[in-house]
Protein backbone atom coordinates (compact mmCIF):
# COMPACT_ATOMS: atom_id res chain seq x y z
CA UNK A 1 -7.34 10.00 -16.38
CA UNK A 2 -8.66 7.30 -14.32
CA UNK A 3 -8.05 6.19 -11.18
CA UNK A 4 -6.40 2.80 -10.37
CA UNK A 5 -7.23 0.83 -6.92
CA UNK A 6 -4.49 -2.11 -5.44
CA UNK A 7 -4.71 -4.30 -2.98
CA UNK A 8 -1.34 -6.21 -1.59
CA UNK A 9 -1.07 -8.76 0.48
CA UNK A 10 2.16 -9.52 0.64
CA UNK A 11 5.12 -8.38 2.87
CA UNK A 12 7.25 -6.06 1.62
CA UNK A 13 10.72 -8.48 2.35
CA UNK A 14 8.80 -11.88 1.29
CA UNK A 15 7.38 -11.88 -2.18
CA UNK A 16 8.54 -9.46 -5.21
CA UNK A 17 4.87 -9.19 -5.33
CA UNK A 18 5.16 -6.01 -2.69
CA UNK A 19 7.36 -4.52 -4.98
CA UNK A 20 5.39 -4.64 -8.20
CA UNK A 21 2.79 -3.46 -6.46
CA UNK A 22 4.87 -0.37 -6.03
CA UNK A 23 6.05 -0.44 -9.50
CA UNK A 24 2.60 -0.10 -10.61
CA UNK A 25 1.74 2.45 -8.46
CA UNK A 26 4.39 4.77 -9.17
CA UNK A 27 3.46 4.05 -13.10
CA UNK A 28 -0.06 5.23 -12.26
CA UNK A 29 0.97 8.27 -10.47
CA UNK A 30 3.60 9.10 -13.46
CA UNK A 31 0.41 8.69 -16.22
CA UNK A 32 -1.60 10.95 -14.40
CA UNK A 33 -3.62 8.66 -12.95
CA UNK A 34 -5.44 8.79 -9.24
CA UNK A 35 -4.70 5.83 -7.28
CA UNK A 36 -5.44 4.52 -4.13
CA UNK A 37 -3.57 1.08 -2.55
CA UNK A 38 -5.47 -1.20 0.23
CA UNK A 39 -2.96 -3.08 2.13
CA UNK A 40 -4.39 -6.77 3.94
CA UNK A 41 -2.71 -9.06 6.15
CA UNK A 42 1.18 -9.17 5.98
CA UNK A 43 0.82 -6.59 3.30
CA UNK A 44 0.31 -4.06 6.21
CA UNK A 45 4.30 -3.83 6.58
CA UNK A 46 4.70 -1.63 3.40
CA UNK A 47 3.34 0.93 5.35
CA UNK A 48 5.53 0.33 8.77
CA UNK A 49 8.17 2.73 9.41
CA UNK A 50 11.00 0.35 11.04
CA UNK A 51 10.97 -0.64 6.89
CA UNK A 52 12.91 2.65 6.68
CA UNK A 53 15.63 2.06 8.53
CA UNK A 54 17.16 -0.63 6.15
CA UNK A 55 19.80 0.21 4.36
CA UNK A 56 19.13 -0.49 1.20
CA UNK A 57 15.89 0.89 -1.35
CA UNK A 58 12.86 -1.35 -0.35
CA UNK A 59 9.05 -1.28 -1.03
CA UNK A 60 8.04 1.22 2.21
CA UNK A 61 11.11 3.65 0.90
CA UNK A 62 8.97 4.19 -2.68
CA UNK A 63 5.76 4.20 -1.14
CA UNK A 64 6.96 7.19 1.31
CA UNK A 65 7.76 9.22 -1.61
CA UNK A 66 4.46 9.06 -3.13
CA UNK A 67 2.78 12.10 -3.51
CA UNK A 68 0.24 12.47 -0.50
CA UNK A 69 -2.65 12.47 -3.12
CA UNK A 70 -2.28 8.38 -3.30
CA UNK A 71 -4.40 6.76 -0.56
CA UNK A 72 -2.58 4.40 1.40
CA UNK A 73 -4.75 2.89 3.78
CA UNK A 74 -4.26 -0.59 5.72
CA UNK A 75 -7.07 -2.78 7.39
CA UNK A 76 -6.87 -1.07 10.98
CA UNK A 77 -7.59 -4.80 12.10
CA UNK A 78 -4.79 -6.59 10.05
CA UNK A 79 -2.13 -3.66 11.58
CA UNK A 80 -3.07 -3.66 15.29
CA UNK A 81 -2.82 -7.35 15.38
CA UNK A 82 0.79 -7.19 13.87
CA UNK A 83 1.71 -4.23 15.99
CA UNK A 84 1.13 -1.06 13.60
CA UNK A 85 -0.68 1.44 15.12
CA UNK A 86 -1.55 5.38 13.66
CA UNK A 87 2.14 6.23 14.89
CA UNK A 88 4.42 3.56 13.11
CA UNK A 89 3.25 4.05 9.91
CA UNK A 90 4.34 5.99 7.18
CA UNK A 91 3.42 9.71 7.31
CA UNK A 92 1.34 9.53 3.86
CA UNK A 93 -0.43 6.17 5.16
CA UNK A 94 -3.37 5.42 7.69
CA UNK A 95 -5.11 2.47 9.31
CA UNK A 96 -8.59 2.08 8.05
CA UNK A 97 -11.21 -0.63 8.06
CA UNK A 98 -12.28 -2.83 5.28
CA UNK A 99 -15.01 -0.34 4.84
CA UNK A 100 -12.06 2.04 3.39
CA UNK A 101 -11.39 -1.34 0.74
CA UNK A 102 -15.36 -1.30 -0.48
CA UNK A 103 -14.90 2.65 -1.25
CA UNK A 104 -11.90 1.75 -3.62
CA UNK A 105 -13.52 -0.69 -4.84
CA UNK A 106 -16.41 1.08 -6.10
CA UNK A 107 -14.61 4.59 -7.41
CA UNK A 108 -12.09 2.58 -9.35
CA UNK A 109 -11.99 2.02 -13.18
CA UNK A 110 -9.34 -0.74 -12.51
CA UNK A 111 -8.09 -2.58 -9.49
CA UNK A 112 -5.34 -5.18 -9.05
CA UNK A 113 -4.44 -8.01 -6.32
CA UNK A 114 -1.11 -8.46 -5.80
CA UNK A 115 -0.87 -11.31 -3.30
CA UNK A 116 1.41 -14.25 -2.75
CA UNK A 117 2.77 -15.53 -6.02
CA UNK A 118 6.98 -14.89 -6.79
C-alpha cells in the first residue's frame, strides 16, 4: 500500500475542510494505507484536547481514535503561539517543526492540502 501525507490548515469548527481532512484520513487508514497528517496555522486545533470536551462528534474526536501508527504532528511554532503545548494535545499527536512537514513530504506517494475553501 502506499502511504498518503495531509496537510490542514484549517480549524476544526471553521471550515468543513478540517473534517474532510479527517474523512480522508480515516479512508486511508481503512485501505491499508500509511498516513501521516501535518497540521499549520489554525489547523493546529484538530489536535487540542479542550476539542474533546464538546458534546457533539467533531474533527479532534476522529482523529483521537486513529490508530497510533498515523503521524499527527503540528508545526511546534504554529501551536505555542496559539497556546498548545506537548500537554494539550491529543495523546496520538505531537508538536514538531516544519522540518517534520519536509519528511512527509518526501516519503509520500500522495499528499493533499486541505486549507480554507467551504
Amino acid at each position: 500500500m502506499g502511504h498518503l501525507g495531509v496537510l490542514v490548515f484549517s480549524s476544526p469548527l471553521q471550515r468543513r475542510s478540517a473534517t474532510m481532512a479527517a474523512e480522508t484520513i480515516e479512508a486511508a487508514v481503512r485501505l491499508g494505507h500509511s498516513v501521516s497528517a501535518f497540521f499549520l496555522a489554525d489547523g493546529v486545533y484538530c489536535t487540542s484536547r479542550a476539542h474533546l470536551a464538546a458534546p457533539e462528534e467533531t474533527v479532534v474526536h476522529r482523529l483521537a481514535r486513529l490508530p497510533s501508527s498515523v503521524a499527527l504532528v503540528n508545526c511546534g511554532t504554529c501551536a505555542r503561539f496559539r497556546g498548545l503545548d506537548d500537554t494539550t494535545v491529543l495523546p496520538n499527536a505531537r508538536n514538531g517543526s516544519l522540518e517534520d512537514l519536509v519528511d512527509s513530504l518526501g516519503g509520500t506517494d500522495r499528499f493533499l492540502t486541505f486549507g480554507s475553501g467551504p
